[in-house]
C-alpha atoms as a PDB file:
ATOM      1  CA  UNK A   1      10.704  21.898   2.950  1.00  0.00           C
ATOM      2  CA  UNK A   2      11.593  22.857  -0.495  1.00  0.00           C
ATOM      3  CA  UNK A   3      10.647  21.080  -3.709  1.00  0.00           C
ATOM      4  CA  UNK A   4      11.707  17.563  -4.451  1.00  0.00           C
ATOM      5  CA  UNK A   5      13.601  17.681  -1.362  1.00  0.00           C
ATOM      6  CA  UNK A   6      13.506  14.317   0.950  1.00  0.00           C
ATOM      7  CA  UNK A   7      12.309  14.766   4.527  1.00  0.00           C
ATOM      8  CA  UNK A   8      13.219  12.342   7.360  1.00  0.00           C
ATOM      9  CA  UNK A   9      10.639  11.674   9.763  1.00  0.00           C
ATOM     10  CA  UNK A  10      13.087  12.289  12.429  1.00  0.00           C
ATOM     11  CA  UNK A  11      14.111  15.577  11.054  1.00  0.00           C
ATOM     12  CA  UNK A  12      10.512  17.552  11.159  1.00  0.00           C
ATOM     13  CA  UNK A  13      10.390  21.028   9.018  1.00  0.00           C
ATOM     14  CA  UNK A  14       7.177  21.916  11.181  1.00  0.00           C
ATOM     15  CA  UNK A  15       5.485  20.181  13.918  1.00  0.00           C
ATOM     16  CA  UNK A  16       2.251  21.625  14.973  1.00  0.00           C
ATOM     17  CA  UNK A  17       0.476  21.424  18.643  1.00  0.00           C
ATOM     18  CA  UNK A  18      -2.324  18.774  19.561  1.00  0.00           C
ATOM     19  CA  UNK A  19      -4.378  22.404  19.862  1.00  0.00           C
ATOM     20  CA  UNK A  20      -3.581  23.305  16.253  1.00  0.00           C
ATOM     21  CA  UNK A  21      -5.053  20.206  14.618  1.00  0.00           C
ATOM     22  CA  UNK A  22      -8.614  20.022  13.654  1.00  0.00           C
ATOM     23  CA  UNK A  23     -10.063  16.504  13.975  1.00  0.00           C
ATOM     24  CA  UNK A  24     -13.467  17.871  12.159  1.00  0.00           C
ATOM     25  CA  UNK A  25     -11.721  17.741   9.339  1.00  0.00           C
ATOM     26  CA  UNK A  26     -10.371  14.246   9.141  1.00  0.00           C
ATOM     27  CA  UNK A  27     -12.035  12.276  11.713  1.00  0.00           C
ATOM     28  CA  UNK A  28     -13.146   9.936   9.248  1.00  0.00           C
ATOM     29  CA  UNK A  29     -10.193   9.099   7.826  1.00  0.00           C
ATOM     30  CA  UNK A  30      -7.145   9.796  10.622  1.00  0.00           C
ATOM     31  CA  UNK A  31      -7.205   8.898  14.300  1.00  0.00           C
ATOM     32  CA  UNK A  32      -4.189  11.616  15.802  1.00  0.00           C
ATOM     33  CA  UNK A  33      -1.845  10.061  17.550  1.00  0.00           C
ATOM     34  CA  UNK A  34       2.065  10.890  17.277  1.00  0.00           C
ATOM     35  CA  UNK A  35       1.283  13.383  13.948  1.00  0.00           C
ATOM     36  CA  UNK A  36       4.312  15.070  12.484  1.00  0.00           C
ATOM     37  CA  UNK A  37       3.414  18.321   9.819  1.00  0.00           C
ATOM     38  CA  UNK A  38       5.593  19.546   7.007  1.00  0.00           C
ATOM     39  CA  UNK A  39       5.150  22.617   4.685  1.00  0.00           C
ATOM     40  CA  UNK A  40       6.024  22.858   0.674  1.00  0.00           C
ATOM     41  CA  UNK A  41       5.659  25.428  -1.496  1.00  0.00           C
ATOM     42  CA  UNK A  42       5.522  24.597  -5.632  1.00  0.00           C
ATOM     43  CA  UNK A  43       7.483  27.335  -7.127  1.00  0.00           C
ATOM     44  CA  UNK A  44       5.405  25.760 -10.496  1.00  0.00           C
ATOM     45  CA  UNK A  45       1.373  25.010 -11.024  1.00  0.00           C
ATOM     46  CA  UNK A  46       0.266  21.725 -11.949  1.00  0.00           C
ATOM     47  CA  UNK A  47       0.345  17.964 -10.547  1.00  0.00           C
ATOM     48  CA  UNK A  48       2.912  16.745  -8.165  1.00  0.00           C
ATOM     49  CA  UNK A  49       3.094  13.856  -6.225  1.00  0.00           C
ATOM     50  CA  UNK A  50       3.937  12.629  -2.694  1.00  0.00           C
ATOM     51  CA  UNK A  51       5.889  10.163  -2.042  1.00  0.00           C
ATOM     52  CA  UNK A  52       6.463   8.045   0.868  1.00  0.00           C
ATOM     53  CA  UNK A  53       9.445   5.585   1.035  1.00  0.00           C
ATOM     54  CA  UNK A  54      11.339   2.961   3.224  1.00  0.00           C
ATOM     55  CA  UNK A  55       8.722   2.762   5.987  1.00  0.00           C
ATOM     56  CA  UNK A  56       9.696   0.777   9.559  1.00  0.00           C
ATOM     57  CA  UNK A  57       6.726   0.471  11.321  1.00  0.00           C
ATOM     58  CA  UNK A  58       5.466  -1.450  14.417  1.00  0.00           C
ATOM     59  CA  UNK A  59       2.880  -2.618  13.122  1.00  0.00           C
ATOM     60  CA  UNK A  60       2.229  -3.930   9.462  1.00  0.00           C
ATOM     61  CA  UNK A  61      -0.095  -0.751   9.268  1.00  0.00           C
ATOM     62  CA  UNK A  62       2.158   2.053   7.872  1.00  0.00           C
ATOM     63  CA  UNK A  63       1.271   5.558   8.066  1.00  0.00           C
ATOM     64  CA  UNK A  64      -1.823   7.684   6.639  1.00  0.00           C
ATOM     65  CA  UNK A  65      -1.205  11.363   4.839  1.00  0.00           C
ATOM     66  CA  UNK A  66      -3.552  14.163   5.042  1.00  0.00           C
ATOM     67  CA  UNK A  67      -2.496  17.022   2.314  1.00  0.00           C
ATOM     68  CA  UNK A  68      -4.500  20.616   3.424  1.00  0.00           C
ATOM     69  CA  UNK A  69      -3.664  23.744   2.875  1.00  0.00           C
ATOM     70  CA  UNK A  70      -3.994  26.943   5.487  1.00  0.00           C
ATOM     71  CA  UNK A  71      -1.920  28.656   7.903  1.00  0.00           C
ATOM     72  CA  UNK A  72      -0.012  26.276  10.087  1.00  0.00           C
ATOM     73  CA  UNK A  73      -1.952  26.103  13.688  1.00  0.00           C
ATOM     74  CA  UNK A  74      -4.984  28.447  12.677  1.00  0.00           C
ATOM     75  CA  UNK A  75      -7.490  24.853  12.002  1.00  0.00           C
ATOM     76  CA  UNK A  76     -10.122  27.541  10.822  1.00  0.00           C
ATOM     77  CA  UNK A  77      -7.966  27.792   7.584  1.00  0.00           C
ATOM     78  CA  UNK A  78      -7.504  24.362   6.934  1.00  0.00           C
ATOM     79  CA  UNK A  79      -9.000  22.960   3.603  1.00  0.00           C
ATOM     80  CA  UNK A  80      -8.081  19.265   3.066  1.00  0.00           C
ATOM     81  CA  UNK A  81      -7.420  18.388  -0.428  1.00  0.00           C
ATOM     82  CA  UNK A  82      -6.803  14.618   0.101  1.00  0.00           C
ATOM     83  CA  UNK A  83      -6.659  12.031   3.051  1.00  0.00           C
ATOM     84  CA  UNK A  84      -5.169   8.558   2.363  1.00  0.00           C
ATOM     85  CA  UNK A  85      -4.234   5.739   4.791  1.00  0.00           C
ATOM     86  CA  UNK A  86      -1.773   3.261   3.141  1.00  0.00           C
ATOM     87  CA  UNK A  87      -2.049  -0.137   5.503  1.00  0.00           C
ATOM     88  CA  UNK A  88       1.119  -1.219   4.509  1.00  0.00           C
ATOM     89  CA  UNK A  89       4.968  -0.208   4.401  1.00  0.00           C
ATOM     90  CA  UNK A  90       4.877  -0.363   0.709  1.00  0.00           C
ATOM     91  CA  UNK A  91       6.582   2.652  -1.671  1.00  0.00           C
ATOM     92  CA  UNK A  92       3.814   4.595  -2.639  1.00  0.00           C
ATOM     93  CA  UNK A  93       2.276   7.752  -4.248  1.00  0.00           C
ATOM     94  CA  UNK A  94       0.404  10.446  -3.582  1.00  0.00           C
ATOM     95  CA  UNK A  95      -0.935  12.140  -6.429  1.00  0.00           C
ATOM     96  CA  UNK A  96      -2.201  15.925  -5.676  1.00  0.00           C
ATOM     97  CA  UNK A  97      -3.565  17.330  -9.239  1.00  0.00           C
ATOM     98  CA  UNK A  98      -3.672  21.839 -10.293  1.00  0.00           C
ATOM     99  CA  UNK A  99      -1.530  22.525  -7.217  1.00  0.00           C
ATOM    100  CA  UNK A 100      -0.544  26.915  -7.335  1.00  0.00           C
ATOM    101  CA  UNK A 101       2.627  28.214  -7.767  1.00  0.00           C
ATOM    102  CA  UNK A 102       3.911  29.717  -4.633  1.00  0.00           C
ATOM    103  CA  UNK A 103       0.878  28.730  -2.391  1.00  0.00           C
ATOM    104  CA  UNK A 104       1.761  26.644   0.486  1.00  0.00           C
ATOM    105  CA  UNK A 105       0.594  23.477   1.393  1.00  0.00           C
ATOM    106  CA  UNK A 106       0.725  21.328   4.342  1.00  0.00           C
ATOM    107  CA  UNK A 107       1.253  17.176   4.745  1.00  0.00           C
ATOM    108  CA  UNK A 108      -0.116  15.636   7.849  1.00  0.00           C
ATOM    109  CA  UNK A 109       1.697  12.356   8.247  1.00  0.00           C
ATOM    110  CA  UNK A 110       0.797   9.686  11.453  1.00  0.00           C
ATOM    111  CA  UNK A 111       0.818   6.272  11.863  1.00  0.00           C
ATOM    112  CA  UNK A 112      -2.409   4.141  10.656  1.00  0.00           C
ATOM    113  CA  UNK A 113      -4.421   3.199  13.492  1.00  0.00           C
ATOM    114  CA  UNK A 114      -1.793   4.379  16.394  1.00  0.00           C
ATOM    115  CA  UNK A 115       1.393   2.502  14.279  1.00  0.00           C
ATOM    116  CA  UNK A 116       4.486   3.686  15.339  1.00  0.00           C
ATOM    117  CA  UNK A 117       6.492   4.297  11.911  1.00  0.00           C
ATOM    118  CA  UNK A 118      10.034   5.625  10.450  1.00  0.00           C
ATOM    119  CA  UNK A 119       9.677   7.320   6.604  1.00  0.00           C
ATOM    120  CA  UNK A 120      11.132   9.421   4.144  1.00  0.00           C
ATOM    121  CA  UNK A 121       8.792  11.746   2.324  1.00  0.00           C
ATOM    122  CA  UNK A 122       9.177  13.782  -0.645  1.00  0.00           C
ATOM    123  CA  UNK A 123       7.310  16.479  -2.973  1.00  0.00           C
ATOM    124  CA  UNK A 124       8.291  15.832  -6.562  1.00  0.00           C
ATOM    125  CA  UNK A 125       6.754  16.145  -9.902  1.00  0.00           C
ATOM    126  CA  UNK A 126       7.851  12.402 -10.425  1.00  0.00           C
ATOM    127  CA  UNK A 127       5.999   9.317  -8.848  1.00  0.00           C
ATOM    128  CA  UNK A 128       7.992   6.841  -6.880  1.00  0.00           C
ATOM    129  CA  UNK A 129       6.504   3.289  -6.367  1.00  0.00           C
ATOM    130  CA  UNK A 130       2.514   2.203  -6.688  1.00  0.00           C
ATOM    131  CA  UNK A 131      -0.292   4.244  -6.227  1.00  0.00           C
ATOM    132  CA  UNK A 132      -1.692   4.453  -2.645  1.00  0.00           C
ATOM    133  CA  UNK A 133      -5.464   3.451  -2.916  1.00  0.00           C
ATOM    134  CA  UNK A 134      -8.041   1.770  -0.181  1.00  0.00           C
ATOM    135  CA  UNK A 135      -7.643  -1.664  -0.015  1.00  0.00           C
ATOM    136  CA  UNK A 136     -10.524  -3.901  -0.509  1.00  0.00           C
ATOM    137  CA  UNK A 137     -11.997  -5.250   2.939  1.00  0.00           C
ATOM    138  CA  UNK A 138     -10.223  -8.393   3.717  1.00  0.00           C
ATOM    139  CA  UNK A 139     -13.385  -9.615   6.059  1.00  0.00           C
ATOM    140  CA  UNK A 140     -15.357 -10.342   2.774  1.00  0.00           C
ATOM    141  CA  UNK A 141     -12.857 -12.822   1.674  1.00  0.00           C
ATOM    142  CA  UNK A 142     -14.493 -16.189   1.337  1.00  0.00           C
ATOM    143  CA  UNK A 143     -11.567 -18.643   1.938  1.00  0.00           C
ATOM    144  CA  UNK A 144     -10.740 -21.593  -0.717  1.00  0.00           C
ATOM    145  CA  UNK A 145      -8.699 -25.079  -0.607  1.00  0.00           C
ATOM    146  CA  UNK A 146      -7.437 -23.993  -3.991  1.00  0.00           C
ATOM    147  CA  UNK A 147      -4.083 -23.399  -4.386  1.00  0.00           C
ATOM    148  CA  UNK A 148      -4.158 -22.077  -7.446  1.00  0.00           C
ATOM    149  CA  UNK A 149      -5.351 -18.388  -8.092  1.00  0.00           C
ATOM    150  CA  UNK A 150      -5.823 -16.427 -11.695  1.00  0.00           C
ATOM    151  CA  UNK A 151      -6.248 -12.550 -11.589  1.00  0.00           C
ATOM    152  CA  UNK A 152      -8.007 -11.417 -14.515  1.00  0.00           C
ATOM    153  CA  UNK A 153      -7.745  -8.172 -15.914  1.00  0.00           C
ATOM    154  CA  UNK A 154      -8.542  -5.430 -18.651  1.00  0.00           C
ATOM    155  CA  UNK A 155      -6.783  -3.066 -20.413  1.00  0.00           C
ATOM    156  CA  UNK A 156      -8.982   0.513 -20.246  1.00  0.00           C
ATOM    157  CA  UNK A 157      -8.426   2.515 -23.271  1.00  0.00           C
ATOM    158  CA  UNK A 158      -8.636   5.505 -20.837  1.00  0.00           C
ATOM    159  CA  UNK A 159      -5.180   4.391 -19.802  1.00  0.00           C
ATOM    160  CA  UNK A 160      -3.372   4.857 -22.720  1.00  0.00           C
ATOM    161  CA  UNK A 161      -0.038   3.757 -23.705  1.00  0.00           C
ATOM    162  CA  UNK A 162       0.484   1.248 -21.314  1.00  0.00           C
ATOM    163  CA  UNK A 163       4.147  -0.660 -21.608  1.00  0.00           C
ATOM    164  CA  UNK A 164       3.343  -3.918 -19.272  1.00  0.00           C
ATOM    165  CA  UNK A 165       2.021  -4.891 -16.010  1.00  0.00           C
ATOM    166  CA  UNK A 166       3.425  -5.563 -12.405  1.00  0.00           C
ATOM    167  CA  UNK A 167       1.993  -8.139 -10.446  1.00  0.00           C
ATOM    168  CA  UNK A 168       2.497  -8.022  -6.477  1.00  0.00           C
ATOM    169  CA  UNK A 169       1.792  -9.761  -3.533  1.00  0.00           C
ATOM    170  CA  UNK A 170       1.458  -9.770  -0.035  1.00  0.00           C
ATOM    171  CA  UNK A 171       0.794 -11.825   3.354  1.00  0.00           C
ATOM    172  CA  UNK A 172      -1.484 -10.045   5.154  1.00  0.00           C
ATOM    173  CA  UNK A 173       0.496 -10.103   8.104  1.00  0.00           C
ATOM    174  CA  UNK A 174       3.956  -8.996   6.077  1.00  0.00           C
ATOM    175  CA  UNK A 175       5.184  -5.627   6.030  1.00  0.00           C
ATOM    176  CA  UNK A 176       5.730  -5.364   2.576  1.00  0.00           C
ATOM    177  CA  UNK A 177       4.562  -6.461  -1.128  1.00  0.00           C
ATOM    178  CA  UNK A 178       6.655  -8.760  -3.583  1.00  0.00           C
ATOM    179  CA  UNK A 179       6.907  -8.401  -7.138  1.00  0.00           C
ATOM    180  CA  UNK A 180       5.659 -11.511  -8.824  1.00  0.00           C
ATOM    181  CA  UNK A 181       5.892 -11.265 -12.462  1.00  0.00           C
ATOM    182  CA  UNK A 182       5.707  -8.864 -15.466  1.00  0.00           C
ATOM    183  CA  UNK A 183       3.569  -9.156 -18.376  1.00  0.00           C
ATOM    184  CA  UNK A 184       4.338  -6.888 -21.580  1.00  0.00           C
ATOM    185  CA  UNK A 185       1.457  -5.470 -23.691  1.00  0.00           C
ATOM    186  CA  UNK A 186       0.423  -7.914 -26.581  1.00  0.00           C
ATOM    187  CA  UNK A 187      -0.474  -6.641 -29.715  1.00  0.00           C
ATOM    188  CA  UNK A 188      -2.477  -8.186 -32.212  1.00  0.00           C
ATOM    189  CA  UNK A 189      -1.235  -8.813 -35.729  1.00  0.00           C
ATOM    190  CA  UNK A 190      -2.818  -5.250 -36.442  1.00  0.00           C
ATOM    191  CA  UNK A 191      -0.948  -3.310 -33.652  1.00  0.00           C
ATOM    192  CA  UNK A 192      -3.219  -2.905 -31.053  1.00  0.00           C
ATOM    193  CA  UNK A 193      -2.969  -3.638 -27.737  1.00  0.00           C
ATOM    194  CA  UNK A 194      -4.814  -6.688 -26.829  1.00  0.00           C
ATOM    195  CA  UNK A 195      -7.523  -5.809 -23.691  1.00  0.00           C
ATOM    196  CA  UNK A 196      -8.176  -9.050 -21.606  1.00  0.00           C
ATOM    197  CA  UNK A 197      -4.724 -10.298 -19.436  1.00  0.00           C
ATOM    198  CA  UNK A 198      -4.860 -13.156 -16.506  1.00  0.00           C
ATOM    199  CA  UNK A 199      -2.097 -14.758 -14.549  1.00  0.00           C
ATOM    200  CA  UNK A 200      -2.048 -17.535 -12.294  1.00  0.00           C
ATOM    201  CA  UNK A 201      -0.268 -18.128  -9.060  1.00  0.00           C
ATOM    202  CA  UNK A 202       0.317 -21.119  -7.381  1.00  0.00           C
ATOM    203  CA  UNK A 203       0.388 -20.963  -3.665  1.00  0.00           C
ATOM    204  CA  UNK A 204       2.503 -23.063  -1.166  1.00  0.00           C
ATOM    205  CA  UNK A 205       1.379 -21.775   2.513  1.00  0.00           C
ATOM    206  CA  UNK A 206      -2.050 -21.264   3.856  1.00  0.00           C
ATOM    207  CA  UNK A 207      -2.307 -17.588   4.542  1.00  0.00           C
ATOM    208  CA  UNK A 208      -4.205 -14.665   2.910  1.00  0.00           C
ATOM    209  CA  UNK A 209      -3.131 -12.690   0.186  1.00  0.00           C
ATOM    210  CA  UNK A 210      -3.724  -9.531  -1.484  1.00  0.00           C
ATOM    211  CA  UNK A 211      -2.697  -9.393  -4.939  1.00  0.00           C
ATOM    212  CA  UNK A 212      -2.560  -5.910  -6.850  1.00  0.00           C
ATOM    213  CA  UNK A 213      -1.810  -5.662 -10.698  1.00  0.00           C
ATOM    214  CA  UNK A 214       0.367  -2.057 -11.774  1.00  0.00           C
ATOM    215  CA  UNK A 215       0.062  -1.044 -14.666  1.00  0.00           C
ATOM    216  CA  UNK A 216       3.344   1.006 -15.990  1.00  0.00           C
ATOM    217  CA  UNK A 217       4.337   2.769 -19.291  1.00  0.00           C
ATOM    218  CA  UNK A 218       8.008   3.844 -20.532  1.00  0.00           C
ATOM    219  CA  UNK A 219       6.919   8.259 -20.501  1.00  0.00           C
ATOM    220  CA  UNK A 220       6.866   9.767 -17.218  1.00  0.00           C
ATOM    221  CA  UNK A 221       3.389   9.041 -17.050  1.00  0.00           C
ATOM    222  CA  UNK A 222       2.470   7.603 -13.070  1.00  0.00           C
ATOM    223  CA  UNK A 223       1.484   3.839 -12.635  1.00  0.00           C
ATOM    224  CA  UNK A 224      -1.693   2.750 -12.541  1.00  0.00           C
ATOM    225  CA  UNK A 225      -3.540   0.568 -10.351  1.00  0.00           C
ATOM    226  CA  UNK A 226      -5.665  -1.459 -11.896  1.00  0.00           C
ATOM    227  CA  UNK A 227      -6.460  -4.826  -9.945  1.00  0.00           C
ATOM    228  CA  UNK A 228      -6.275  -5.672  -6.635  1.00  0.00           C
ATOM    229  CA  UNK A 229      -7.705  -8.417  -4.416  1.00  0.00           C
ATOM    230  CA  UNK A 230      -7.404 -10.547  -1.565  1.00  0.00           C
ATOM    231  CA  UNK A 231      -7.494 -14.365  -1.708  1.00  0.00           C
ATOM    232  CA  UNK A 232      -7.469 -16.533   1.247  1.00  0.00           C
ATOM    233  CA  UNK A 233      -6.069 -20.261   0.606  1.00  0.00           C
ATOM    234  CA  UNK A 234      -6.652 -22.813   3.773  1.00  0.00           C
ATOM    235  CA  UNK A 235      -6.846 -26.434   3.800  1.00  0.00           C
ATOM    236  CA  UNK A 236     -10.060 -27.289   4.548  1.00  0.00           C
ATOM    237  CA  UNK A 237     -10.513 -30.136   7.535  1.00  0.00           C
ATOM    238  CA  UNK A 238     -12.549 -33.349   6.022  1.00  0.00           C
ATOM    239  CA  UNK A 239     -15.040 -34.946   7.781  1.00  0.00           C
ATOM    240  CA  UNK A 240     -13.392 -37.388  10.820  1.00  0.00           C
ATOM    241  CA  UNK A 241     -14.010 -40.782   8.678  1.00  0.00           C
ATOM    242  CA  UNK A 242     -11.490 -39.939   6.467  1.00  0.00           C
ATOM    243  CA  UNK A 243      -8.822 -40.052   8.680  1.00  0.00           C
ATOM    244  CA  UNK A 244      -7.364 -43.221   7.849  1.00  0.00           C
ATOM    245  CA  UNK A 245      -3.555 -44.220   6.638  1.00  0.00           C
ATOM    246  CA  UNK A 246      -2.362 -41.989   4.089  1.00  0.00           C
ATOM    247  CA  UNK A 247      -5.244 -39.605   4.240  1.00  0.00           C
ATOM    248  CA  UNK A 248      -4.404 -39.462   7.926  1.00  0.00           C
ATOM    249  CA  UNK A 249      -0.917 -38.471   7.444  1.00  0.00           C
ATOM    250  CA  UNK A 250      -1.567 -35.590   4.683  1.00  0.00           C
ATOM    251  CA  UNK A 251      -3.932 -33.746   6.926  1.00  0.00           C
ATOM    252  CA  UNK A 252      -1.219 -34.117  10.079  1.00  0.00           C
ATOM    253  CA  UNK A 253       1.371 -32.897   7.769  1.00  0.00           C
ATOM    254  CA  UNK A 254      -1.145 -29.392   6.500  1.00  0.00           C
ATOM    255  CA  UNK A 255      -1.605 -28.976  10.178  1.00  0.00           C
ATOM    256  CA  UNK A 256       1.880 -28.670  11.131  1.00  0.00           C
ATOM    257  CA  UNK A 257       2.952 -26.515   7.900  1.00  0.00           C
ATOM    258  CA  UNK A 258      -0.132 -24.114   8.711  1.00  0.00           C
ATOM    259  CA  UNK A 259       1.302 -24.229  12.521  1.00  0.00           C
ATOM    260  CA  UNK A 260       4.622 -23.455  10.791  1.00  0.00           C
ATOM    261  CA  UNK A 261       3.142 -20.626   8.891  1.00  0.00           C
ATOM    262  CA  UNK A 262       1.839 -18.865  11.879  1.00  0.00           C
ATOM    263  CA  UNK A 263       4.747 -18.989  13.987  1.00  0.00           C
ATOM    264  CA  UNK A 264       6.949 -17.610  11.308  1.00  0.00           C
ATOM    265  CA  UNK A 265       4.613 -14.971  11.005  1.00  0.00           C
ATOM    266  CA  UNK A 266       4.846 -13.831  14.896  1.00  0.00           C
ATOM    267  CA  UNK A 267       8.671 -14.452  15.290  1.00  0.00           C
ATOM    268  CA  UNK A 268       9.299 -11.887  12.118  1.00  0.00           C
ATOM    269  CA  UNK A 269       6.872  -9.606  13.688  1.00  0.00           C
ATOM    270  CA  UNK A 270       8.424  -9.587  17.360  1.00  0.00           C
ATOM    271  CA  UNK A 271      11.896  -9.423  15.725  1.00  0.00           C
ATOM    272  CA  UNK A 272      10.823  -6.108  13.567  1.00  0.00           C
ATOM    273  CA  UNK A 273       9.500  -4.583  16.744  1.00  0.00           C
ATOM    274  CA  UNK A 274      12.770  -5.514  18.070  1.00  0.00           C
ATOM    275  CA  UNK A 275      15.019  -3.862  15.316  1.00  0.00           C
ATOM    276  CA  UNK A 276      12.888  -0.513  15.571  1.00  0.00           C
ATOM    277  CA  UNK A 277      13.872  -0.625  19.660  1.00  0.00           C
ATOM    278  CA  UNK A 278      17.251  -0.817  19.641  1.00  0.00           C
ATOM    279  CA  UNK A 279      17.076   1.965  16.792  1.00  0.00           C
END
């Protein structure tokens, strides 16, 4: 695979035998399942990035990246350098800092937790989409009858010149994040950048949410992540004397919409699966 150069999933540079790989190295952060290996050489040093775009997947999992270096099926060589699972189909990045000039490297690319998924990847010394980073467990997620939620953030001065921010969101059963809203960068009446940003989201349909806030500057400097968090929204179920008229019809009416929700959720989800089948 040469430099900048786009690689299909279905079009593997170099695939590497079940004996080849050693799980030692990664067991604690990729399960093998249906693995796929490519090579790249930098014909520069410095930082370069990975990046994986327009996932299909089976599941809403995505796939998980293991960058090594080493000769291709000799595991005693292998050295990894950086082992990321996504858990989404989201554009991300993959940033892989003092790479060598003509040393080769290898990318390890399989589905999270035994997803079944369709990619691009490419090695370039330009970022495409957010930056891929562990998402905060979702079981410690209290859930709330608010429908209202504020993120609150600050701006580090260790990120420098920082343009705006990207706010996203996603269902934690979609495939995929939304853009919400961009804020710019205030500036006080002195010209610097003001540190403390919130923004508040009001939310229609029971369902949990992560939110993630990016933040992005106008050099070729890569996004940053700087917030992200999950929020769970339900409609919490009073206590059965309350069920009475209008109060009665309101809580019917959350039922059916939360009912609503969920079968949504499955019928996009079997029709997905369905798409990537006939494909």
């Amino acid at each position: 695979m040469q430099l900048n150069q786009a690689v299909q999933s279905s079009t593997t540079d170099c695939t590497v035998q079940w004996t080849a790989v050693d799980e030692k190295l990664t067991g604690k952060c990729i399960e093998y399942h249906n693995d796929q290996w490519f090579e790249f050489t930098p014909r520069t040093a410095g930082r370069y990035y990975v990046n994986i775009a327009g996932q299909q997947c089976r599941d809403t999992r995505g796939v998980q990246l293991v960058v090594l270096t080493g000769t291709p099926g000799q595991p005693a060589t292998y050295q990894v350098l950086s082992c990321t699972s996504l858990g989404s189909q989201d554009d991300v990045f993959v940033t892989l800092e003092g790479l060598k000039a003509g040393q080769p490297y290898l990318l390890d690319v399989d589905g999270y937790l035994k997803d079944f998924c369709g990619f691009s990847i490419a090695v370039s010394s330009t970022p495409r989409g957010v930056p891929a980073m562990a998402l905060p467990p979702l079981a410690t997620v209290t859930p709330s009858e608010k429908k209202l939620f504020t993120l609150r953030w600050t701006l580090a001065d260790s990120l420098g010149s920082v343009a705006r921010f990207q706010v996203l969101r996603r269902e934690a059963a979609a495939f995929r994040a939304a853009p919400l809203a961009i804020l710019s960068v205030e500036r006080t009446t002195l010209g610097n950048a003001n540190t403390e940003y919130s923004w508040t989201d009001t939310l229609a349909i029971p369902g949990r949410y992560l939110y993630q806030v990016v933040a992005e500057t106008t050099d070729t400097t890569a996004p940053v992540l700087v917030q992200q968090q999950w929020y769970a929204f339900s409609q919490i179920m009073p206590n059965e004397n309350y069920f009475s008229g209008a109060a009665a019809a309101a809580a019917k009416q959350a039922t059916k919409a939360q009912q609503s929700w969920e079968r949504r959720s499955h019928r996009a989800r079997m029709k997905h699966l369905a798409n990537l089948r006939r494909h």
